[in-house]
C-alpha atoms as a PDB file:
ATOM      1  CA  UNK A   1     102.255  85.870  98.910  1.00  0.00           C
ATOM      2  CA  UNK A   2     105.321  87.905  99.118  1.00  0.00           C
ATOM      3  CA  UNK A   3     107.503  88.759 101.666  1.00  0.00           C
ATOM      4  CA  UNK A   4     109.139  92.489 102.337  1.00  0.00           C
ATOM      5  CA  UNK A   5     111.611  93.273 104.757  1.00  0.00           C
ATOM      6  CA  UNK A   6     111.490  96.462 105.820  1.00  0.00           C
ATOM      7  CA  UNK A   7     114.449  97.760 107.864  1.00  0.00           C
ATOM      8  CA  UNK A   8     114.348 100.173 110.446  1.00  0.00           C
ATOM      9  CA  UNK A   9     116.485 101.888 113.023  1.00  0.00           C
ATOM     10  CA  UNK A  10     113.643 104.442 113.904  1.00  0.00           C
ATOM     11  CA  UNK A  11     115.076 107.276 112.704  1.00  0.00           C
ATOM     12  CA  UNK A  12     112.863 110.172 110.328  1.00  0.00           C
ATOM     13  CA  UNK A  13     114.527 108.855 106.843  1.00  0.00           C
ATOM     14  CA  UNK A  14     113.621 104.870 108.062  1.00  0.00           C
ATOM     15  CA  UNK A  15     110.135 105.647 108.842  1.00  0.00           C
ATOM     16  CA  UNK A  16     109.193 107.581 105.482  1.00  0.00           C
ATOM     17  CA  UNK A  17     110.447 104.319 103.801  1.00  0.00           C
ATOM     18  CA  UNK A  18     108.492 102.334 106.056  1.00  0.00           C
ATOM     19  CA  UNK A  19     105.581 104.337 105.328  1.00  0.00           C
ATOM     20  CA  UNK A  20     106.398 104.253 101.370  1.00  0.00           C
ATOM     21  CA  UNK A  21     106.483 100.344 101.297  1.00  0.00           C
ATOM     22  CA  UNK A  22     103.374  99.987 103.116  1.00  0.00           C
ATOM     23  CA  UNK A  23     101.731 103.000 100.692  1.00  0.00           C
ATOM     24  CA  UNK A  24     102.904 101.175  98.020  1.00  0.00           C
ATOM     25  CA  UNK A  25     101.763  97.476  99.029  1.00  0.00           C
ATOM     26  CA  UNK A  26      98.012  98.227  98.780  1.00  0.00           C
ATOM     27  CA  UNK A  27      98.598  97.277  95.254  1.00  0.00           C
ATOM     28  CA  UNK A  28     101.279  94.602  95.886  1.00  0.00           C
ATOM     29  CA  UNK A  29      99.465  92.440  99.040  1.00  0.00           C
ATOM     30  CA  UNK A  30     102.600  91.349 100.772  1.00  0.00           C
ATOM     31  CA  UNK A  31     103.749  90.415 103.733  1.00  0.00           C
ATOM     32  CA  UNK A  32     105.372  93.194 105.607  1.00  0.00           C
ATOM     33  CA  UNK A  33     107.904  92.140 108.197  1.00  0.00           C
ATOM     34  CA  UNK A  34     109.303  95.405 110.345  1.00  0.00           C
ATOM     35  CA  UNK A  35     113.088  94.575 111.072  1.00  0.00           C
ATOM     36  CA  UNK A  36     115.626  96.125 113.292  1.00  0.00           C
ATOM     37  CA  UNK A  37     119.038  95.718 114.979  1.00  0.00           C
ATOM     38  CA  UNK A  38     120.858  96.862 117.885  1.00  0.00           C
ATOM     39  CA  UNK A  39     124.322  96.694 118.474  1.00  0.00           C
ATOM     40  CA  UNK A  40     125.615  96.529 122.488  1.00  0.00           C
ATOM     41  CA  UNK A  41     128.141  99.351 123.047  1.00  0.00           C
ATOM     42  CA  UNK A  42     131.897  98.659 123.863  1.00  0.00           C
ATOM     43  CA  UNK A  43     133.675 101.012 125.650  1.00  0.00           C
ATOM     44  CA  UNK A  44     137.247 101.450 126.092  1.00  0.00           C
ATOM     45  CA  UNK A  45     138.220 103.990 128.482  1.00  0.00           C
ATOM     46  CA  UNK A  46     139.136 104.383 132.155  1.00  0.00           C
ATOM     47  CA  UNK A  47     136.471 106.801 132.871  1.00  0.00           C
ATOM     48  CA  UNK A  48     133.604 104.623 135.101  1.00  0.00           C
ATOM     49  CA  UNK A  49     130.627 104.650 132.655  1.00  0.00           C
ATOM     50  CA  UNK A  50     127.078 103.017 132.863  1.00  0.00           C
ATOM     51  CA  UNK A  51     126.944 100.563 130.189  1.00  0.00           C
ATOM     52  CA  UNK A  52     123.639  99.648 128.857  1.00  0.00           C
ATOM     53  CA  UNK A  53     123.360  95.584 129.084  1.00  0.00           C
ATOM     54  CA  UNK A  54     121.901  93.465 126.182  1.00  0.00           C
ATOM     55  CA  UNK A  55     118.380  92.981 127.979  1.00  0.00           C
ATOM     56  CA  UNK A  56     118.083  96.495 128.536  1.00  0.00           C
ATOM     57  CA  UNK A  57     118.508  97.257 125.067  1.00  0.00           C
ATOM     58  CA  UNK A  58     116.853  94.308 123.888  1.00  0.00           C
ATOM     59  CA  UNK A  59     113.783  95.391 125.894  1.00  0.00           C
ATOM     60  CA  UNK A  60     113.876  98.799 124.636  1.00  0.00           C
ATOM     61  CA  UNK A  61     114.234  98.308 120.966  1.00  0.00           C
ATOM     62  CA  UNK A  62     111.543  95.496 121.321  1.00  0.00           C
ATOM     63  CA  UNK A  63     109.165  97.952 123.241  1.00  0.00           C
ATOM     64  CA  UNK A  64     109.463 100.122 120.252  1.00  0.00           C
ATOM     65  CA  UNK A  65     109.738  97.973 116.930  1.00  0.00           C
ATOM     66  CA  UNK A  66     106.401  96.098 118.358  1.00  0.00           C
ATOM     67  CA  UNK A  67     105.240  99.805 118.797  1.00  0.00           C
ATOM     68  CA  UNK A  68     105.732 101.168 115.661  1.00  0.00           C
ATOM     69  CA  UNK A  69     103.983  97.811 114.292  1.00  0.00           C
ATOM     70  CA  UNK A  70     100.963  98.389 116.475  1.00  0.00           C
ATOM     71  CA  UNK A  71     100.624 102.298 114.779  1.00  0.00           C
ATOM     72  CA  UNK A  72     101.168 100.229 111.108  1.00  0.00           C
ATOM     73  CA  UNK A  73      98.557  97.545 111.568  1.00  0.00           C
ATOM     74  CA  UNK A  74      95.883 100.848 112.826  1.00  0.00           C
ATOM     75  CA  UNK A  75      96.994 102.738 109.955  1.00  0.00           C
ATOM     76  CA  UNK A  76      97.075 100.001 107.343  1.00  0.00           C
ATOM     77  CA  UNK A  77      94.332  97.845 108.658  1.00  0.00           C
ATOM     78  CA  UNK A  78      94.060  95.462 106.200  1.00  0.00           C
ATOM     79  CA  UNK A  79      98.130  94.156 105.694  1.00  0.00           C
ATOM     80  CA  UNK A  80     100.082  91.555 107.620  1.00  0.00           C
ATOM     81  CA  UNK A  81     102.796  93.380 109.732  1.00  0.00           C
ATOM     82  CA  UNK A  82     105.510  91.338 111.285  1.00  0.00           C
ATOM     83  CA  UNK A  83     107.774  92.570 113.540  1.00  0.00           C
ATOM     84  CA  UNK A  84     111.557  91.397 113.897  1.00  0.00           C
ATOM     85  CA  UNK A  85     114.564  92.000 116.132  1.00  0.00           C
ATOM     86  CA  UNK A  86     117.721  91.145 116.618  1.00  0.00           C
ATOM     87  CA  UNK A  87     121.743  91.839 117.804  1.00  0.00           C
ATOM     88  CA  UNK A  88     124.017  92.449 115.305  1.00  0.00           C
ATOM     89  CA  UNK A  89     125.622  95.115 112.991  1.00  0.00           C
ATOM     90  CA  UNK A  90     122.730  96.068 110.599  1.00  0.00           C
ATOM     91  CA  UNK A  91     123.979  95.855 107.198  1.00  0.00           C
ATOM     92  CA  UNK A  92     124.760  92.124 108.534  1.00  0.00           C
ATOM     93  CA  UNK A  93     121.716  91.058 110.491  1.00  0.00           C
ATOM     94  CA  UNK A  94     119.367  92.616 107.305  1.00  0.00           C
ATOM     95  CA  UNK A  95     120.463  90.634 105.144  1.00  0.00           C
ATOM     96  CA  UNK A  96     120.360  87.403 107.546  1.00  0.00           C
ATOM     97  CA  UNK A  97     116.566  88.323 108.308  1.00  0.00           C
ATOM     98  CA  UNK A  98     115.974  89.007 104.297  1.00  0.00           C
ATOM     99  CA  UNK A  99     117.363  85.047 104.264  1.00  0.00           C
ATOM    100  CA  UNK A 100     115.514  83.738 107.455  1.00  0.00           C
ATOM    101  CA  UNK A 101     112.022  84.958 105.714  1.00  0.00           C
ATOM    102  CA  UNK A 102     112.368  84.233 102.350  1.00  0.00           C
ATOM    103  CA  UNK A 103     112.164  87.893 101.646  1.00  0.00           C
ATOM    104  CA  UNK A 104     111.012  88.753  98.078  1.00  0.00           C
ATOM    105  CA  UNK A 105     112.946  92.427  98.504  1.00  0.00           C
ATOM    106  CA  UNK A 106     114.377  94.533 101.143  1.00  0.00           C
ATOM    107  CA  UNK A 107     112.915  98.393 101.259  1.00  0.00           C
ATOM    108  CA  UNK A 108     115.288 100.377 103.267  1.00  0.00           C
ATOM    109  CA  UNK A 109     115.641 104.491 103.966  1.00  0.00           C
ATOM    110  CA  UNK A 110     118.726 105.812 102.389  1.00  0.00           C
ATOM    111  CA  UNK A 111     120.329 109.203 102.940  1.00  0.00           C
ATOM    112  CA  UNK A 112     122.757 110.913 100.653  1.00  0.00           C
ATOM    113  CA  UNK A 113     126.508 111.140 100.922  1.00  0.00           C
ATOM    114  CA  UNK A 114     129.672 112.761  99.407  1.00  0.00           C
ATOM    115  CA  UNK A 115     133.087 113.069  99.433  1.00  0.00           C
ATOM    116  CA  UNK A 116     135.752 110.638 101.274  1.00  0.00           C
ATOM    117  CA  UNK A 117     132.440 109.044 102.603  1.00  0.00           C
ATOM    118  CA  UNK A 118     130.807 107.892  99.904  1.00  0.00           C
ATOM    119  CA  UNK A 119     134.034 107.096  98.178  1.00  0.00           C
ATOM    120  CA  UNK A 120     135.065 104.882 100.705  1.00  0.00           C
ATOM    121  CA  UNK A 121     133.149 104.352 104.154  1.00  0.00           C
ATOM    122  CA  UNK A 122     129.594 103.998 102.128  1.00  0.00           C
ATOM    123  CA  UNK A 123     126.193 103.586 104.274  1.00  0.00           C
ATOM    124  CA  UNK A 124     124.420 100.478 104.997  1.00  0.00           C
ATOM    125  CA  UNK A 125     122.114 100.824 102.515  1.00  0.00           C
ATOM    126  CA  UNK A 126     124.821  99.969  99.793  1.00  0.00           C
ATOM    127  CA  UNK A 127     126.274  97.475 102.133  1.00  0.00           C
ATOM    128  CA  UNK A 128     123.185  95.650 101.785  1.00  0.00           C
ATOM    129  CA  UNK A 129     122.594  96.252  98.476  1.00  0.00           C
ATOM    130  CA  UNK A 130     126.142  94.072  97.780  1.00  0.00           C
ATOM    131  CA  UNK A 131     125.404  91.261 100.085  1.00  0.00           C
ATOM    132  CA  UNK A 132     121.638  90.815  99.984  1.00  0.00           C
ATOM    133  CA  UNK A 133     120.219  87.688  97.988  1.00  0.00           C
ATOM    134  CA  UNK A 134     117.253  89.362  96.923  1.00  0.00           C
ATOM    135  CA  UNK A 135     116.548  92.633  95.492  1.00  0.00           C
ATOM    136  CA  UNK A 136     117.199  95.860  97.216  1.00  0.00           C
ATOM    137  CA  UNK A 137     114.713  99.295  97.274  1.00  0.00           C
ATOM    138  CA  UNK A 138     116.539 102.405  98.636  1.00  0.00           C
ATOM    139  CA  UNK A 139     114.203 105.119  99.524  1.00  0.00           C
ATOM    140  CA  UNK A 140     115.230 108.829  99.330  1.00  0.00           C
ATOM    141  CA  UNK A 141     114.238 110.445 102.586  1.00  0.00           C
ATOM    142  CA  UNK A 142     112.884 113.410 100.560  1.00  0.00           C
ATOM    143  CA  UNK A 143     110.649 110.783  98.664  1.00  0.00           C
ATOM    144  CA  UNK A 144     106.908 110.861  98.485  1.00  0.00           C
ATOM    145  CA  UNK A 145     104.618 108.158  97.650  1.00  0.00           C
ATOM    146  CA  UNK A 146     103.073 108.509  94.019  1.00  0.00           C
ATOM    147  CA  UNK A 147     101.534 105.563  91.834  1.00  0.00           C
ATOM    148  CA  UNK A 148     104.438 104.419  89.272  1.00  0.00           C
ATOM    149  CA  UNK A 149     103.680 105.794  85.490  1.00  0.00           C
ATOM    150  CA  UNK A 150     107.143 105.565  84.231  1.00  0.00           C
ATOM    151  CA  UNK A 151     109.825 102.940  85.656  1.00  0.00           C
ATOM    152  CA  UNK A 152     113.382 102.925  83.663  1.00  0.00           C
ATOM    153  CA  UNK A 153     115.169  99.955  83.985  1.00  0.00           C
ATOM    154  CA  UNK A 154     118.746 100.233  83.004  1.00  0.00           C
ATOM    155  CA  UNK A 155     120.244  97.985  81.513  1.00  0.00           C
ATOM    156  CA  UNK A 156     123.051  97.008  79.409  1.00  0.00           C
ATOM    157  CA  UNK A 157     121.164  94.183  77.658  1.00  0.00           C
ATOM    158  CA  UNK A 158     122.645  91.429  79.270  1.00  0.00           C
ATOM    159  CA  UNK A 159     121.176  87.903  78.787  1.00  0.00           C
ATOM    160  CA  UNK A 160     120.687  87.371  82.756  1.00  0.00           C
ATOM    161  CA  UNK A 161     118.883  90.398  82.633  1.00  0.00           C
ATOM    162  CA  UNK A 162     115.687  88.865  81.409  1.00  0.00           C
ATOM    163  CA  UNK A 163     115.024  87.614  84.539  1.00  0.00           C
ATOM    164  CA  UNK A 164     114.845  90.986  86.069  1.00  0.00           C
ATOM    165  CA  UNK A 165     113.091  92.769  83.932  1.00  0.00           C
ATOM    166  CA  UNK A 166     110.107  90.295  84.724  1.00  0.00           C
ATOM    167  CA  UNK A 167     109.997  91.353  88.537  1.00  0.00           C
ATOM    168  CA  UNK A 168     110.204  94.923  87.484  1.00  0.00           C
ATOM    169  CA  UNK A 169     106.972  94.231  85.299  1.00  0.00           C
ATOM    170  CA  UNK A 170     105.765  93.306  89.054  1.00  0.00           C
ATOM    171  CA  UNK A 171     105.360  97.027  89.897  1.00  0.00           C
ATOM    172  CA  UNK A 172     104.200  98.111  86.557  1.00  0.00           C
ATOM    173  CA  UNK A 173     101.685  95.799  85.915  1.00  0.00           C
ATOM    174  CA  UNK A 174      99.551  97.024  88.581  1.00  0.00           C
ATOM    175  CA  UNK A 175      99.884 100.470  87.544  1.00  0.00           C
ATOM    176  CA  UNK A 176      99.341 100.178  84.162  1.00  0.00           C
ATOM    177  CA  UNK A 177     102.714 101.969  84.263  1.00  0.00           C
ATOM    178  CA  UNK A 178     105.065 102.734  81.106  1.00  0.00           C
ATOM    179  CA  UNK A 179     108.748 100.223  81.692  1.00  0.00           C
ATOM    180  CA  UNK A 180     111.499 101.780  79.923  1.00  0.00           C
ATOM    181  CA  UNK A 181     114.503  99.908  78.880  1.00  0.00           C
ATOM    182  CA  UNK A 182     117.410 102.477  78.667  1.00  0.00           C
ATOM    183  CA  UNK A 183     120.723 101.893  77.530  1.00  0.00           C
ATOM    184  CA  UNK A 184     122.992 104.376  78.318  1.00  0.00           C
ATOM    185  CA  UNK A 185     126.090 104.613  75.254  1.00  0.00           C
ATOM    186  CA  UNK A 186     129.559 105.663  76.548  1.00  0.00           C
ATOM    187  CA  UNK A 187     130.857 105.135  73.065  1.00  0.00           C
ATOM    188  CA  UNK A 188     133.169 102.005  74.291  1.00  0.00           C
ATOM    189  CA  UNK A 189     131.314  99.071  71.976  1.00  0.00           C
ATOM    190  CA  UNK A 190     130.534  99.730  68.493  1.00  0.00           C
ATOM    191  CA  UNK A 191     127.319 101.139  67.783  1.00  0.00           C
ATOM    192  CA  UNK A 192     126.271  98.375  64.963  1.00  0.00           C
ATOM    193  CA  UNK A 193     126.971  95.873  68.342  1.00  0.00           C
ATOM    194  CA  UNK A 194     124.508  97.669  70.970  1.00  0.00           C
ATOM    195  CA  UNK A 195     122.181  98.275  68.294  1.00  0.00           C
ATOM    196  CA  UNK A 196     121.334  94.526  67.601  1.00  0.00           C
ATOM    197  CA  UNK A 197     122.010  93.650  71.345  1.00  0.00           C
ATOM    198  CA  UNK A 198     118.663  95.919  71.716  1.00  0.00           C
ATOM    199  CA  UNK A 199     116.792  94.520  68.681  1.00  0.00           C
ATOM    200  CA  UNK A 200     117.566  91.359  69.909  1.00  0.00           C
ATOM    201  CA  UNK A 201     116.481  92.223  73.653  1.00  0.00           C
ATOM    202  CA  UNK A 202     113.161  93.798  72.205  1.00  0.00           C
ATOM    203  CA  UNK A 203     111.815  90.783  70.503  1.00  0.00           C
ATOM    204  CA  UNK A 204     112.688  88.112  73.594  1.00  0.00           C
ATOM    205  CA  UNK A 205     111.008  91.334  76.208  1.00  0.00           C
ATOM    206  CA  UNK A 206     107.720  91.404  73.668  1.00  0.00           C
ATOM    207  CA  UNK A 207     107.807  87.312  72.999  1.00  0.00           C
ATOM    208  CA  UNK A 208     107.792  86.927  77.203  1.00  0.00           C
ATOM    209  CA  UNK A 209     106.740  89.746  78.220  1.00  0.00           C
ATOM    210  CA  UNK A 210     103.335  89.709  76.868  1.00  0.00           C
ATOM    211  CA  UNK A 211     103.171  93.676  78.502  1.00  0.00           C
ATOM    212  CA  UNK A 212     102.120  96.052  76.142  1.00  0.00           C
ATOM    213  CA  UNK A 213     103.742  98.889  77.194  1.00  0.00           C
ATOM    214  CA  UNK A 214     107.458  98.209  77.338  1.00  0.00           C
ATOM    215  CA  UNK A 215     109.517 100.939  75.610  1.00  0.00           C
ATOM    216  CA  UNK A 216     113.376 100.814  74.478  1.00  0.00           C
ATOM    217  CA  UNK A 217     115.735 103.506  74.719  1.00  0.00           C
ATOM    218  CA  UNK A 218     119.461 104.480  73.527  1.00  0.00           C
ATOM    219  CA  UNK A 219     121.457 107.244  75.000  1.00  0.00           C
ATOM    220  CA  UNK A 220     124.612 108.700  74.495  1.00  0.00           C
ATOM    221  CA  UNK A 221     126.891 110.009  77.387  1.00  0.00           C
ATOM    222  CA  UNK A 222     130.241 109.838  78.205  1.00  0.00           C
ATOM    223  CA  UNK A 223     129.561 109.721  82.185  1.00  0.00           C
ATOM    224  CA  UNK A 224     126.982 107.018  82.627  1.00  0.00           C
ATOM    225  CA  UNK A 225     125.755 108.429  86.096  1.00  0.00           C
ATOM    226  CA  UNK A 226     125.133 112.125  84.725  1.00  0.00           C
ATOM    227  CA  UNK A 227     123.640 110.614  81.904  1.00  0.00           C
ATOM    228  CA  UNK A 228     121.329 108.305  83.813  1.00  0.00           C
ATOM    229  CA  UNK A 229     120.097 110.746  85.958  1.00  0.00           C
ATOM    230  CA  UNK A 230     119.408 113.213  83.539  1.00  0.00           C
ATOM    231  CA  UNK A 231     117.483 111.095  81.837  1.00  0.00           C
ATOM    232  CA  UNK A 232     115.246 110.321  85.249  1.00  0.00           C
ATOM    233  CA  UNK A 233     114.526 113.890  85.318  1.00  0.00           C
ATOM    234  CA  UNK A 234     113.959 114.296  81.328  1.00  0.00           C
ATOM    235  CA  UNK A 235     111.210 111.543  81.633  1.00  0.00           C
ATOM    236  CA  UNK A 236     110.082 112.217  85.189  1.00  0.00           C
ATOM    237  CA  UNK A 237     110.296 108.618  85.852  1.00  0.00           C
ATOM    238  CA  UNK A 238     108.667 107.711  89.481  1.00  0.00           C
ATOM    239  CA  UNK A 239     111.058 104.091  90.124  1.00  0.00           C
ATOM    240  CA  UNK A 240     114.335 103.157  88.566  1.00  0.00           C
ATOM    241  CA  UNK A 241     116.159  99.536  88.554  1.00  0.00           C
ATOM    242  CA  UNK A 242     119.261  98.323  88.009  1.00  0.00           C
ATOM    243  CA  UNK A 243     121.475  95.264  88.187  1.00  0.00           C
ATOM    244  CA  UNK A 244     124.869  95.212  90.372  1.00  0.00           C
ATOM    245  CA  UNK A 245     127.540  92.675  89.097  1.00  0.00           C
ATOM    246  CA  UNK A 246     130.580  91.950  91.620  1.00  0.00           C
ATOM    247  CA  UNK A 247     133.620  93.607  91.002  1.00  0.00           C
ATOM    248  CA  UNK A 248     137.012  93.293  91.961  1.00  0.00           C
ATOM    249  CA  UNK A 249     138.866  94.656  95.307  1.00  0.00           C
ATOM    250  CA  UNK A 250     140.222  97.491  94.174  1.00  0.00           C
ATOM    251  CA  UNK A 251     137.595  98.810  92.018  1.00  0.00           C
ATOM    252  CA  UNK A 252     135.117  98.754  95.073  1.00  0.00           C
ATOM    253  CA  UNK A 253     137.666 100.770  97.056  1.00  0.00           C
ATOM    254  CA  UNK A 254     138.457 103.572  94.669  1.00  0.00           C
ATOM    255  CA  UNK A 255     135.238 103.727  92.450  1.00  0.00           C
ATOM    256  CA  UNK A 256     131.457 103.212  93.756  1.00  0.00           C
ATOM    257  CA  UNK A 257     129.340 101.279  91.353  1.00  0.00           C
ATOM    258  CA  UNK A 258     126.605 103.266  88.998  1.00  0.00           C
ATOM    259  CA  UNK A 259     124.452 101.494  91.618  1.00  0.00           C
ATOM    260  CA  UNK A 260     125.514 102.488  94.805  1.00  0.00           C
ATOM    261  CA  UNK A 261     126.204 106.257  93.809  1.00  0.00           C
ATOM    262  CA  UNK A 262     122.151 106.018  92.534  1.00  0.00           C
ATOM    263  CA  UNK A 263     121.143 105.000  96.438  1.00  0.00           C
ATOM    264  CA  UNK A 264     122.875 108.337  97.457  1.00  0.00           C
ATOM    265  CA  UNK A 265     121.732 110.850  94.984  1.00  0.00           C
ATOM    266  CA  UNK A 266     118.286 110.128  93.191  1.00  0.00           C
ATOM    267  CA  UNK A 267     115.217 111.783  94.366  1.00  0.00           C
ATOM    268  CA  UNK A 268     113.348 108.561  93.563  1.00  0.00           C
ATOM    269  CA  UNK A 269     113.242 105.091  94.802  1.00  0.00           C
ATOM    270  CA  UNK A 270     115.719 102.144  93.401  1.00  0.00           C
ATOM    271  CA  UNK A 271     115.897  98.697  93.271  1.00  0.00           C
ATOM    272  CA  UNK A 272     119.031  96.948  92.600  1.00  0.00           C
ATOM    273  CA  UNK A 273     118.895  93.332  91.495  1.00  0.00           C
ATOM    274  CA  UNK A 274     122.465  91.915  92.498  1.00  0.00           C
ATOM    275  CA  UNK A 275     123.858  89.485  89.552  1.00  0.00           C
ATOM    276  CA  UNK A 276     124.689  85.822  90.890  1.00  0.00           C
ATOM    277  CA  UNK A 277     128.361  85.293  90.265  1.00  0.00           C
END
């Protein structure tokens, strides 16, 4: 059986996640285990203030994680619920509870950003999404459950990227759902090149794959992101993957990955499947 973490900090945007994972897993059958972290306040001032101690917040997230699991196991009678807590900084303590249960995938709430924020400061959501050692699904917290009938997977027709593609067969399988390989062109390769990186890709997806309906798709764009999500909305595509590969210092400081900008702005959920170095 599999394993989903699913992170909350019991806010509006954590619970319609929460609420799309366990929609969702009546066709999946994992394990669902409810996680959240609290962080103990440090003040420094020299105004007298009443400090909250670690059992008192302990007790009070406890009180309401094992809630909110109690209203999940009524509502979704038939799944294993877990619940989880600990102290820590939560784009840390996630991804030690993703580790601690052998977690399959992490299904978080994301909300959007913009300007110096998403440039720079970024959410926890793409914190996670760099440091977790399993795959990552951001929900939109304007996102509504629907069955999958198209998932794009975008890729650039790596070889590691076999691997991935298989787990994203994982959702459509039990949908019956169409998987769409894109490739989005910004015109930097030669066109001969990507062209027999996809006919090469299309025989090894068919030879494995053994799914009938896998599709293949080239697109041309300049901006990869624009084109991407254009392409979402062309297609009306219900789930989209992608992989994240580490980059260097500076790049993460001045430029988000395709990845991380998708968390903030699609109107659908994504899972990003983080490249071993």
């Amino acid at each position: 059986m599999k394993t989903f973490i699913l992170s909350t900090d019991f806010s509006d945007n954590a619970l319609n996640a929460i609420r799309y994972a366990c929609t969702l897993n009546k066709k999946l059958n994992a394990k669902l285990v409810l996680f959240h972290s609290y962080v103990v306040p440090v003040y420094s001032t020299d105004i007298p203030l009443t400090i909250p101690q670690d059992k008192e917040l302990r007790d009070a997230s406890e009180k309401a994680l094992n809630q909110l699991r109690d209203k999940l196991r009524k509502e979704f009678p038939d799944m294993e619920i877990e619940a989880d807590l600990n102290q820590g900084y939560p784009e840390e303590e996630i991804v030690f509870a993703a580790d601690k249960h052998k977690a399959d995938m992490i299904i978080m709430g994301t909300k959007g950003a913009s300007g110096l924020r998403e440039a720079l400061v970024g959410t926890i959501s793409a914190a996670v999404m760099e440091y977790a050692n399993c795959p990552v699904m951001a929900v939109p917290a304007d996102c509504n459950y629907k069955d999958f009938k198209k998932i794009v997977f975008a890729t650039n027709y790596a070889e590691g990227d076999f691997h991935y593609v298989e787990q994203v067969l994982d959702f459509a399988r039990p949908f019956g759902a169409d998987l769409i390989l894109i490739h989005i062109s910004s015109g930097e390769f030669e066109r001969s090149l990507e062209f027999d990186a996809i006919e090469r890709f299309k025989e090894r997806i068919k030879e494995d794959s053994k799914y009938k309906n896998v599709h293949f798709k080239l697109l041309e764009s300049k901006n990869v992101y624009e084109g991407l999500n254009n392409y979402l909305d062309e297609v009306q595509a219900d789930l989209v993957a992608m992989t994240m590969r580490k980059r260097s210092f500076i790049q993460k400081l001045f430029k988000r990955s395709i990845t991380q900008k998708m968390a903030y702005h699609t109107h659908i959920p994504l899972i990003a499947f983080k490249v071993p170095e």
